[in-house]
Protein backbone atom coordinates (compact mmCIF):
# COMPACT_ATOMS: atom_id res chain seq x y z
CA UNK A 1 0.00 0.00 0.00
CA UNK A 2 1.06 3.13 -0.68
CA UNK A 3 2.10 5.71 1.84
CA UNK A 4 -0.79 8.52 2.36
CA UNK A 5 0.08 12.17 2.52
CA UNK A 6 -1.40 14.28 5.39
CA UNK A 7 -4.60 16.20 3.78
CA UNK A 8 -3.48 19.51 4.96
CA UNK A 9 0.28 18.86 3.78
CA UNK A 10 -1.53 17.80 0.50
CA UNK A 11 -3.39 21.07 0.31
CA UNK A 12 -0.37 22.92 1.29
CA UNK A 13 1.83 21.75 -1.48
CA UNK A 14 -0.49 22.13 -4.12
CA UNK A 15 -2.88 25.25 -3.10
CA UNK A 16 -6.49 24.97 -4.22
CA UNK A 17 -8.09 26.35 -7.54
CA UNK A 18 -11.36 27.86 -8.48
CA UNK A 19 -13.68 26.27 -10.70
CA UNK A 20 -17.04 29.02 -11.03
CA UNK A 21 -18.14 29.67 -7.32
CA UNK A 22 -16.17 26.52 -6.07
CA UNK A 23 -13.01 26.25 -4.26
CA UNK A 24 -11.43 22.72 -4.84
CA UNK A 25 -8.73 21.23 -2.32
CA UNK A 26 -8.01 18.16 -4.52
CA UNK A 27 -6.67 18.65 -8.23
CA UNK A 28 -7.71 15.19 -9.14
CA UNK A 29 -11.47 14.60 -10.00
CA UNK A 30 -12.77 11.32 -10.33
CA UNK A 31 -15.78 9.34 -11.96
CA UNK A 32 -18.08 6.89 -9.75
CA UNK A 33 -19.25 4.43 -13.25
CA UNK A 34 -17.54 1.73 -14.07
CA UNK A 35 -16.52 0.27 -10.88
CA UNK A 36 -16.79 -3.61 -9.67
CA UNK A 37 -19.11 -2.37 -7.33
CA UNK A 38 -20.47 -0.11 -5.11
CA UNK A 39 -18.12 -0.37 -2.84
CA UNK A 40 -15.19 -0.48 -4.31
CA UNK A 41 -16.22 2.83 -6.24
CA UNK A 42 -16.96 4.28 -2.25
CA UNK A 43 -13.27 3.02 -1.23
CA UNK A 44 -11.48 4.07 -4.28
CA UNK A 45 -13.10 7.53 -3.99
CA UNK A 46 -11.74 7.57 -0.78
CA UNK A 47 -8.08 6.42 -1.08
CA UNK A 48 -8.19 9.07 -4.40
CA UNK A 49 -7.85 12.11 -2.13
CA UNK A 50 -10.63 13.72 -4.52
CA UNK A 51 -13.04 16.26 -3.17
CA UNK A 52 -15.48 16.18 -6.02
CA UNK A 53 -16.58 13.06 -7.96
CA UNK A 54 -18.74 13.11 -11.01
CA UNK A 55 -21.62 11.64 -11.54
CA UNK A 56 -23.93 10.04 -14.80
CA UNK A 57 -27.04 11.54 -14.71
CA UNK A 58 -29.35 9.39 -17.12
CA UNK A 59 -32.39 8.58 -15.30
CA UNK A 60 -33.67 10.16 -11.89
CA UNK A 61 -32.15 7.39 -10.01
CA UNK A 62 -28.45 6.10 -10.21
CA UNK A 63 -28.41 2.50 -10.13
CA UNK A 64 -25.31 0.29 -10.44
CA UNK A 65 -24.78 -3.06 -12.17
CA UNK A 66 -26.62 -4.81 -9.06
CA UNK A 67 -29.23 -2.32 -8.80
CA UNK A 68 -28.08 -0.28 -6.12
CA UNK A 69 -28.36 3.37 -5.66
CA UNK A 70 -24.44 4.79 -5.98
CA UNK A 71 -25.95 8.25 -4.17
CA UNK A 72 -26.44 5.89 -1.15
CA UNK A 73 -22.31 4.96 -1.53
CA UNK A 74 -21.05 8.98 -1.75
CA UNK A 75 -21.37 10.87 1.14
CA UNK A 76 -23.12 14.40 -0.18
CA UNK A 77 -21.80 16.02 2.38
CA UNK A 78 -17.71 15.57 1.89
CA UNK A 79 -18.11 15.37 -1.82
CA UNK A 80 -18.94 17.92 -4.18
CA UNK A 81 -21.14 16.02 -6.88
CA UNK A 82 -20.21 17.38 -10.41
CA UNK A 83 -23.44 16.06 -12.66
CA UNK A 84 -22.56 14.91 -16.07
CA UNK A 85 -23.98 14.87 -19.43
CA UNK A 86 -22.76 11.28 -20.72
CA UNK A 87 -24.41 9.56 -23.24
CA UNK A 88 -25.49 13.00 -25.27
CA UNK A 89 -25.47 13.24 -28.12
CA UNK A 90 -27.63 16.61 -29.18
CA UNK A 91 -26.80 19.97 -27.46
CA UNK A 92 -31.14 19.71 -26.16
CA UNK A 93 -30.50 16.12 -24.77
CA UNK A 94 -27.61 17.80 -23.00
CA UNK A 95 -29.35 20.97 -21.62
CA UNK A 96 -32.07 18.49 -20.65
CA UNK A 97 -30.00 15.72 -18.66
CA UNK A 98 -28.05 18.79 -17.02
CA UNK A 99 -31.31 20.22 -15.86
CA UNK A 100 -32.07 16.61 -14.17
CA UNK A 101 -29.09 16.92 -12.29
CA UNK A 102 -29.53 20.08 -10.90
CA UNK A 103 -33.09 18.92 -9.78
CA UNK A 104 -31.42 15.30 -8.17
CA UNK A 105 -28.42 17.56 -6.33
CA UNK A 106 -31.13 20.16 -5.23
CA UNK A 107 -32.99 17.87 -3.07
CA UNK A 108 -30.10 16.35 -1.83
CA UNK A 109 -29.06 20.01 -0.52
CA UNK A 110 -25.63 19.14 -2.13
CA UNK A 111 -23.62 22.57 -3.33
CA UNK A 112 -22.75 21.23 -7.00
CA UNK A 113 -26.21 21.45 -8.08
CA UNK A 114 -25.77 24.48 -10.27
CA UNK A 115 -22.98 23.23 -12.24
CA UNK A 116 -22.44 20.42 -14.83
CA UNK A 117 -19.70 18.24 -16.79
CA UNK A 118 -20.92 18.94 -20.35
CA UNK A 119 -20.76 15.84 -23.11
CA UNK A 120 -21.59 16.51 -26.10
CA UNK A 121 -20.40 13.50 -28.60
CA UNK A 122 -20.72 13.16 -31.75
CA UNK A 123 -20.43 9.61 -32.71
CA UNK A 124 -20.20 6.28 -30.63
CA UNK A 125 -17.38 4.78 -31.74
CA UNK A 126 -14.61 7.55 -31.22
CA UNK A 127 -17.07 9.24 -28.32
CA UNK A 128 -15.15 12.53 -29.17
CA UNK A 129 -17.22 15.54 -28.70
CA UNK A 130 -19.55 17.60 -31.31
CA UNK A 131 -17.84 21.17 -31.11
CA UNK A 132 -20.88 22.68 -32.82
CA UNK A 133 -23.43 20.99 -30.08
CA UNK A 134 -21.01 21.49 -27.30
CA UNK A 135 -20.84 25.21 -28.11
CA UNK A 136 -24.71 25.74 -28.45
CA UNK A 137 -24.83 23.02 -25.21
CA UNK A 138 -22.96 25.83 -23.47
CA UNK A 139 -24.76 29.03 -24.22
CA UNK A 140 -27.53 27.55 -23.74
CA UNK A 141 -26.57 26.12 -20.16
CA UNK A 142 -24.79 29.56 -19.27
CA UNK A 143 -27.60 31.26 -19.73
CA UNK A 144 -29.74 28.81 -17.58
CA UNK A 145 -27.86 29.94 -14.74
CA UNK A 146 -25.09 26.66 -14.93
CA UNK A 147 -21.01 26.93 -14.16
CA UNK A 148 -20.50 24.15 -17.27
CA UNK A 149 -16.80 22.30 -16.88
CA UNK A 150 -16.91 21.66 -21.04
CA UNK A 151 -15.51 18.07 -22.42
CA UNK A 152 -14.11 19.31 -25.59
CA UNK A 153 -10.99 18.13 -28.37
CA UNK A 154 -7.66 19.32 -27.61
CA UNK A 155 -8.29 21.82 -30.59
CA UNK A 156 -7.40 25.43 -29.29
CA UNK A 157 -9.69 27.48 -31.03
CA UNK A 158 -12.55 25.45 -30.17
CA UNK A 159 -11.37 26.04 -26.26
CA UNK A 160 -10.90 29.32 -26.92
CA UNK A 161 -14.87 29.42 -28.39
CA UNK A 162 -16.18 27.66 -25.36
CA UNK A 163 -14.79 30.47 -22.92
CA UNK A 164 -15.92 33.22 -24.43
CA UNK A 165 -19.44 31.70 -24.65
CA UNK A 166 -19.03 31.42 -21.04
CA UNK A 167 -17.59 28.25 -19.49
CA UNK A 168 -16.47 27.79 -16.38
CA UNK A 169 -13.62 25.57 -17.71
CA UNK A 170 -12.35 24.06 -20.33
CA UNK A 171 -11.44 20.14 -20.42
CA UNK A 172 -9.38 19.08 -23.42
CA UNK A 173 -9.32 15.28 -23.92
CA UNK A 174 -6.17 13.52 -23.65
CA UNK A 175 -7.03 11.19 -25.91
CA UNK A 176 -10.57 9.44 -26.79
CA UNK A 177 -12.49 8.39 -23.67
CA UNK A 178 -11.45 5.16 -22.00
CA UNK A 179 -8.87 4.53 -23.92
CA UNK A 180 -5.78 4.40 -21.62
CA UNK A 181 -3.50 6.33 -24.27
CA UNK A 182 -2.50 9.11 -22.38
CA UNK A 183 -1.70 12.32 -23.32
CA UNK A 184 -1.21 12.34 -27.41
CA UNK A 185 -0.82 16.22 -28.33
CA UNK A 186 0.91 17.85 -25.77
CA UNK A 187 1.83 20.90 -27.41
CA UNK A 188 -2.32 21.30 -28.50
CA UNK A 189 -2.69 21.27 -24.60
CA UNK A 190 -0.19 23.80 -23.95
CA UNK A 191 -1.25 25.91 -26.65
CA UNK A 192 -4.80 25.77 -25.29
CA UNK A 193 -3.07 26.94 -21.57
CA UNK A 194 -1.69 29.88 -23.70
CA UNK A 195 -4.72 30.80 -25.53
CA UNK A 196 -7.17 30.55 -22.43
CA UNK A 197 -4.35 31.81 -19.38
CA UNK A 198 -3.46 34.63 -21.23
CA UNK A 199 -6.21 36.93 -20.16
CA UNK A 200 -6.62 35.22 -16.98
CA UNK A 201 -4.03 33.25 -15.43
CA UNK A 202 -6.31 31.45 -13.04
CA UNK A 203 -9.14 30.26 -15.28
CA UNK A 204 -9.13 26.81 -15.05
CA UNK A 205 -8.30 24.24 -18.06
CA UNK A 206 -8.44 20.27 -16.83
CA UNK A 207 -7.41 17.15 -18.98
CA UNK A 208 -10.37 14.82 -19.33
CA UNK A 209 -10.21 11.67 -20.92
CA UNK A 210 -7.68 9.28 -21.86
CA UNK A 211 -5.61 8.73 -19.03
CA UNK A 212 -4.43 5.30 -18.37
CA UNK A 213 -2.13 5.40 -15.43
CA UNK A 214 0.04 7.36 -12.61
CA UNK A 215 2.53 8.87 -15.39
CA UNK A 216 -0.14 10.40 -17.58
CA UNK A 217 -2.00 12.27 -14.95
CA UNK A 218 1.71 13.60 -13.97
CA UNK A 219 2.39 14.48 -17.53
CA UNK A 220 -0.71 16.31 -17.74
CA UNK A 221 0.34 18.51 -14.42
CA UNK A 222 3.59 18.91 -15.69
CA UNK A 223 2.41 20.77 -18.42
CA UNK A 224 0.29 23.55 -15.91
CA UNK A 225 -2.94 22.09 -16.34
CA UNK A 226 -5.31 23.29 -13.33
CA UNK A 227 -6.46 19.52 -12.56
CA UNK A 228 -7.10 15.91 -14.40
CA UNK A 229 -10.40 14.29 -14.40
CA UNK A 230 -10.52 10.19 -14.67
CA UNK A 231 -12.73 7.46 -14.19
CA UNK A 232 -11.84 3.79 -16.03
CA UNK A 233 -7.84 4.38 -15.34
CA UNK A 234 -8.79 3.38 -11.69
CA UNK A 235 -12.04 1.50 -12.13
CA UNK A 236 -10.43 -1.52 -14.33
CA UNK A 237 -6.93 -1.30 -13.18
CA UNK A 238 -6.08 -4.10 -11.76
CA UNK A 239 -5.85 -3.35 -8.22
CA UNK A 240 -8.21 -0.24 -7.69
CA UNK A 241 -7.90 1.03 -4.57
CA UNK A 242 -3.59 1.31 -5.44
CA UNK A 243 -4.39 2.76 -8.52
CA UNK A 244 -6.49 5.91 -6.51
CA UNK A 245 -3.71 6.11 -4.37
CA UNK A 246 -1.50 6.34 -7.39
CA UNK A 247 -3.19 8.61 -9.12
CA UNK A 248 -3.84 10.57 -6.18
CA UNK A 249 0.46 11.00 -5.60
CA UNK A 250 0.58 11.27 -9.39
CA UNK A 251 -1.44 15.02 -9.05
CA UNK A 252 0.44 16.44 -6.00
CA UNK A 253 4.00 15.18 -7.66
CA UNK A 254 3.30 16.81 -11.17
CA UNK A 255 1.87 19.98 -9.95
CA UNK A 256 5.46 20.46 -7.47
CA UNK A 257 7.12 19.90 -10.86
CA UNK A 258 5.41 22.13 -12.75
CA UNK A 259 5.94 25.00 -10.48
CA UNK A 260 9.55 24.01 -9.73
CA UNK A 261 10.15 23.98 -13.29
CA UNK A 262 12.02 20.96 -15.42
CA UNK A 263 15.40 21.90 -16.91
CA UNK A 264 15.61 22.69 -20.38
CA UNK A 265 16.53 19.88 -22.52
CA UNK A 266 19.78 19.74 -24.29
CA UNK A 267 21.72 17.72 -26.98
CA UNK A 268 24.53 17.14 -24.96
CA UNK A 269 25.78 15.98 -21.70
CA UNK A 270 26.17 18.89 -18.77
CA UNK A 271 28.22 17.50 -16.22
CA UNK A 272 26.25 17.45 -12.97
CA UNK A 273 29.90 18.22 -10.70
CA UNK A 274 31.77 20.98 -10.74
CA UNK A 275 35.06 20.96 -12.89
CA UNK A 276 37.38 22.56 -10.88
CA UNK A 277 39.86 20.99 -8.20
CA UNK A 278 39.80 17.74 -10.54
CA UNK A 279 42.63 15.88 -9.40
CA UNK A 280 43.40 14.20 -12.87
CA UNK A 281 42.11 14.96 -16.24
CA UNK A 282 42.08 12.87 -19.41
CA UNK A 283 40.77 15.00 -22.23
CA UNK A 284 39.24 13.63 -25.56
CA UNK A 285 38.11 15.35 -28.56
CA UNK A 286 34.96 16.31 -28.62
CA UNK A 287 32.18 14.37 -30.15
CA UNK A 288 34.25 11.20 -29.52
């Protein structure tokens, strides 16, 4: 088992970061489908370190494999529940399905009621989103009164459309949902940081999709992004409840090396001790 890190030292080392009206402790966000079971998805959330777990909102009741409620498995009051659209594919079935769960988190009194994970897709076999429904998804949800975190492509003028129409973030996919590849256009994602940071340096951009282990989500940090959101990566590794924990010391370690900053890369060797007081030198030509 892996060795936990003191919440408060966690928070510490990484600071928090806005998202709309909410203040988030953990950078990792995590998914409750998928899992073995209930819970397993209640222990994994747990070991994760996350503070707000997303949700499938397709009927008015969320039901698991065996037919029990997953609400009954997430405690409402430690998590914030982020509703999302999955499974849409029109920008009305998505402004619909977020409007359910507003209604579900409303009764429930929980505080993530008024915003929503939009997915808009535009196929089933790729599940990569529609920009054109995801855009008109996001006025439309804006103007509803929503904070929408949007799924989008790793295209940067796309991102750049979604936050001027108003989102609350922008979450470029790694790579296609669920499948494990990681992140495959790194310089799209920082281009998108550039594009959407340069205005405001704290508006929030979050890798969604695609991750398929500890070194991905630290990739994705290392590059500045605000936070990475997962689901399957843990749910069908093989051992779960390591896997949170993995991904949970994957977040904290590549957000301290993004803000300590990696050394430039070079061609050549730069020798790591100093030079001088060498006792006994034996020259060669360079290059050989």
């Amino acid at each position: 088992m892996a060795t936990e890190i003191d919440s408060k030292q966690y928070v510490a080392e990484q600071g928090t970061f806005q998202v709309g009206p909410f203040e988030l402790s953990s950078r990792l966000i995590v998914g409750s489908g998928r899992y073995e079971n209930a819970t397993m998805m209640k222990e994994c959330l747990e070991l994760s370190g996350a503070q707000c777990i997303t949700v499938a909102v397709r009927r008015e009741r969320l039901h698991d494999a065996d037919g029990e409620n997953l609400l009954d498995f997430i405690d409402s009051d430690k998590y914030v529940l982020l509703p999302n659209t999955a499974g849409c594919y029109s920008a009305d079935d998505a402004v619909r399905v977020a409007r359910m769960g507003r209604e579900i988190l409303r009764a429930l009194g929980n505080p993530g009621a008024d915003w929503v994970k939009l997915e808009c897709l535009g196929d089933s076999k790729t599940l990569l989103p529609d920009p054109i429904a995801t855009l008109d998804a996001t006025e439309k949800l804006v103007n509803d009164g929503f904070h929408v975190l949007c799924y989008t492509s790793d295209d940067p003028v796309t991102a750049r459309r979604l936050k001027a129409a108003g989102a609350a973030a922008v979450m470029p996919a790694g790579s296609p949902i669920g499948s494990g590849q990681g992140i495959l256009n790194p310089n799209n994602i920082r281009i998108i940081l550039e594009y959407l940071k340069d205005e405001d340096p704290d508006y929030p951009v979050i890798v969604d999709a695609g991750v398929g282990t500890a070194s991905d989500v630290a990739q994705a940090m290392e590059l500045g992004v605000d936070g990475v959101l997962l689901n399957t990566a843990i749910a069908h590794a093989r051992d779960p409840h390591m896997m949170a924990q993995a991904m949970k010391h994957a977040t904290l370690a590549g957000r301290q090396a993004f803000l300590a900053g990696r050394i430039p890369k070079r061609l050549y060797a730069t020798a790591s001790s100093p030079e001088e007081g060498i006792i006994a030198t034996h020259p060669y030509p360079r290059g050989k």
